[in-house]
C-alpha atoms as a PDB file:
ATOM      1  CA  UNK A   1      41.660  85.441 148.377  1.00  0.00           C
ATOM      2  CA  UNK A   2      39.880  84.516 145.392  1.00  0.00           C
ATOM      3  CA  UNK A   3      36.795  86.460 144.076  1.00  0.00           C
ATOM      4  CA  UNK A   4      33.661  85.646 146.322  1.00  0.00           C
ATOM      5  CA  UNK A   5      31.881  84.622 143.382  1.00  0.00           C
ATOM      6  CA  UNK A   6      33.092  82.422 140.765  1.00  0.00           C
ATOM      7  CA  UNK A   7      30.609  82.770 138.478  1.00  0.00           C
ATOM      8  CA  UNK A   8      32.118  83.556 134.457  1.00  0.00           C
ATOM      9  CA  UNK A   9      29.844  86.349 132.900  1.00  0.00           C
ATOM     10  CA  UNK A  10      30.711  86.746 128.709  1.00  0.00           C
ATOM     11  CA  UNK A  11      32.601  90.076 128.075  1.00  0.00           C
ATOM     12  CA  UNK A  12      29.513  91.136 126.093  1.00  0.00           C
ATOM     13  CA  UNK A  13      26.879  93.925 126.175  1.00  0.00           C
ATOM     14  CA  UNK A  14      24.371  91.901 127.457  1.00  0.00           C
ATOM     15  CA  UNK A  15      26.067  90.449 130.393  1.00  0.00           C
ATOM     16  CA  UNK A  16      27.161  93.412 131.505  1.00  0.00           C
ATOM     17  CA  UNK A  17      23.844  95.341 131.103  1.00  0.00           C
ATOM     18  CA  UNK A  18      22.226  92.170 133.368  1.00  0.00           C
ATOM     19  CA  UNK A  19      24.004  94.029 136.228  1.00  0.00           C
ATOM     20  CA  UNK A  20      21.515  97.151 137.716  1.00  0.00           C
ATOM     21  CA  UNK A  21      23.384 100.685 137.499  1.00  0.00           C
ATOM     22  CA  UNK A  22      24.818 101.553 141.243  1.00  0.00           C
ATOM     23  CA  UNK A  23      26.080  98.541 142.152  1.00  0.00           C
ATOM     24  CA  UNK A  24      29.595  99.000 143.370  1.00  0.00           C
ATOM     25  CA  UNK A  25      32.108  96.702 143.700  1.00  0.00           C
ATOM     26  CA  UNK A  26      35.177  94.923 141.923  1.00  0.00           C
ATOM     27  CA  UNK A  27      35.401  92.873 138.709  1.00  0.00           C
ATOM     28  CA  UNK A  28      38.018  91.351 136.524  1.00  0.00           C
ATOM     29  CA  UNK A  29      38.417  91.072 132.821  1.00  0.00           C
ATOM     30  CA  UNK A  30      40.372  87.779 131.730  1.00  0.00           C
ATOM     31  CA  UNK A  31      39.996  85.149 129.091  1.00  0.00           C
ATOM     32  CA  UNK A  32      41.459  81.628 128.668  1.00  0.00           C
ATOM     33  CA  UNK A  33      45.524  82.620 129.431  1.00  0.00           C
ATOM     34  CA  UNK A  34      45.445  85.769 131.138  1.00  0.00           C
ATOM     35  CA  UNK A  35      43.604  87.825 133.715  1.00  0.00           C
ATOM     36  CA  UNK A  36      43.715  91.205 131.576  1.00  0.00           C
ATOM     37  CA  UNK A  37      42.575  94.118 133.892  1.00  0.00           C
ATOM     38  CA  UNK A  38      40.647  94.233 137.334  1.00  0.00           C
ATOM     39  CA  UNK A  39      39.172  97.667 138.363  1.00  0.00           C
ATOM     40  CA  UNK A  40      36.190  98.717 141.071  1.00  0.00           C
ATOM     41  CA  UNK A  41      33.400 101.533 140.658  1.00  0.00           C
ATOM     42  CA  UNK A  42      29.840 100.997 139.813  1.00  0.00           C
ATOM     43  CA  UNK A  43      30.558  97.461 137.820  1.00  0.00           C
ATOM     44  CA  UNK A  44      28.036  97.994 134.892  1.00  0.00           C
ATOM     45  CA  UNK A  45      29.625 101.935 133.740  1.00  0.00           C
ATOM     46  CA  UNK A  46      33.142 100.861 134.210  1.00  0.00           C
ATOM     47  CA  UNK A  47      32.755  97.359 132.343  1.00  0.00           C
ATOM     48  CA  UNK A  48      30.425  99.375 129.441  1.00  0.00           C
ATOM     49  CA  UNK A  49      33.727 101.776 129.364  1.00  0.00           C
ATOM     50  CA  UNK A  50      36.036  98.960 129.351  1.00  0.00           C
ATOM     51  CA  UNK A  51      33.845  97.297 126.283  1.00  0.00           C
ATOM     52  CA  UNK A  52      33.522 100.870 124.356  1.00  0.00           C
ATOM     53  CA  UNK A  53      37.401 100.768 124.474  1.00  0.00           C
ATOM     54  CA  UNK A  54      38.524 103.365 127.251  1.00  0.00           C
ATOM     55  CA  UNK A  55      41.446 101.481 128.369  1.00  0.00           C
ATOM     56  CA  UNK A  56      42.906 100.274 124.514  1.00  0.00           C
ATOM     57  CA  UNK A  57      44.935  97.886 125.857  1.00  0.00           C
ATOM     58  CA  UNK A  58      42.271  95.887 127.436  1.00  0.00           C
ATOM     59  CA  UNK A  59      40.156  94.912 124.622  1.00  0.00           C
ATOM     60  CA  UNK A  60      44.053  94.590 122.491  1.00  0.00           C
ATOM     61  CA  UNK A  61      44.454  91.321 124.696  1.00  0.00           C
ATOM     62  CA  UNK A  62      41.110  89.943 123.264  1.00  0.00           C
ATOM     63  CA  UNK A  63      39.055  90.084 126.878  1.00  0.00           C
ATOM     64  CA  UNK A  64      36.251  86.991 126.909  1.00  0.00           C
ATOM     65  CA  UNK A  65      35.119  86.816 130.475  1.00  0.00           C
ATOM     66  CA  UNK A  66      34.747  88.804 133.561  1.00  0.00           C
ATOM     67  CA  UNK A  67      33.965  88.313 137.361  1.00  0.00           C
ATOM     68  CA  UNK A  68      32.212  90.580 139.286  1.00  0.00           C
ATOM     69  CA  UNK A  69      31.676  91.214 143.164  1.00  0.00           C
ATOM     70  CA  UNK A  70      29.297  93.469 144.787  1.00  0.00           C
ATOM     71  CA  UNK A  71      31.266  95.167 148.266  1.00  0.00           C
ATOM     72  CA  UNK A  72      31.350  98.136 150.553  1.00  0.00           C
ATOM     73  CA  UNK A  73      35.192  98.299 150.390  1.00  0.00           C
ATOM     74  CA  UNK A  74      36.053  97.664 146.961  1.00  0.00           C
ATOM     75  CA  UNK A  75      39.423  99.791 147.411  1.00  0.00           C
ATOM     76  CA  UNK A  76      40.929  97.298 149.931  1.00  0.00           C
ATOM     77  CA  UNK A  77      39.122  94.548 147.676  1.00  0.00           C
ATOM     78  CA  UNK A  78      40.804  95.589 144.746  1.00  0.00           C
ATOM     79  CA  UNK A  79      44.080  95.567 145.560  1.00  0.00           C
ATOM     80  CA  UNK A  80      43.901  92.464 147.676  1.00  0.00           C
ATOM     81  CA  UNK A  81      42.933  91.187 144.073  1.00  0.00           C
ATOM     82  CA  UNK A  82      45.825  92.864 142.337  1.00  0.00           C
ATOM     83  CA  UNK A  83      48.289  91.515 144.330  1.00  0.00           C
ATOM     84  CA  UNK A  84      46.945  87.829 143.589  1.00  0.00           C
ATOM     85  CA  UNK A  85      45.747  88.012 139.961  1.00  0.00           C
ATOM     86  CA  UNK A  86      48.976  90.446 138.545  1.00  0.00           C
ATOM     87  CA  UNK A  87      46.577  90.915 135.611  1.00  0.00           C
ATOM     88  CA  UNK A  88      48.858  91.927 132.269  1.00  0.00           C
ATOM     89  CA  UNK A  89      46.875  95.797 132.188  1.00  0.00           C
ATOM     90  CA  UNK A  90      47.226  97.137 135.539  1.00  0.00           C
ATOM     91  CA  UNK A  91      50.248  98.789 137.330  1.00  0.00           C
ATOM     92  CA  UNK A  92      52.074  96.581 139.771  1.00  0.00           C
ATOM     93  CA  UNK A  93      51.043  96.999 143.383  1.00  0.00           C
ATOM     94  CA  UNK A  94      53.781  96.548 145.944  1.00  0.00           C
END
């Protein structure tokens, strides 16, 4: 199932400070070729992290985008969207 909303936010500072602190859900980092990474936690700290460089491989596939989407159960979110994105940073989910 595709993300709920298909909206493309720039992997940038300001796009990801547009989001309020405390709003928990999942997100995805991509750009043109690849989905890179997709994660879940409060969406603005973990994409800040992601942007500050705590995953080094991330920002090493030159990350341009990211989707977002607010939910109660990101953990069953996330891997539903792990198992259809197979992005390139992420352990494989059986």
């Amino acid at each position: 199932m595709p993300f709920d909303n298909d909206r493309p936010w720039s992997f940038d500072r300001q796009a990801i400070e547009s989001f309020q602190a405390g709003q928990t859900g999942v997100y995805a980092i991509y750009n043109a070729r690849t989905w890179i990474y997709i994660g879940r936690g409060d969406i603005r700290q973990r994409l800040l992290d992601h942007l500050n460089g705590d995953i080094p491989s991330i920002n090493a596939n030159s990350p341009t985008h990211f989707r977002a989407e607010v939910t109660e159960d990101s953990i069953k979110r996330e891997q539903q969207l792990l198992r259809e994105y197979v992005p390139a940073c992420n352990p494989r989910v059986g």
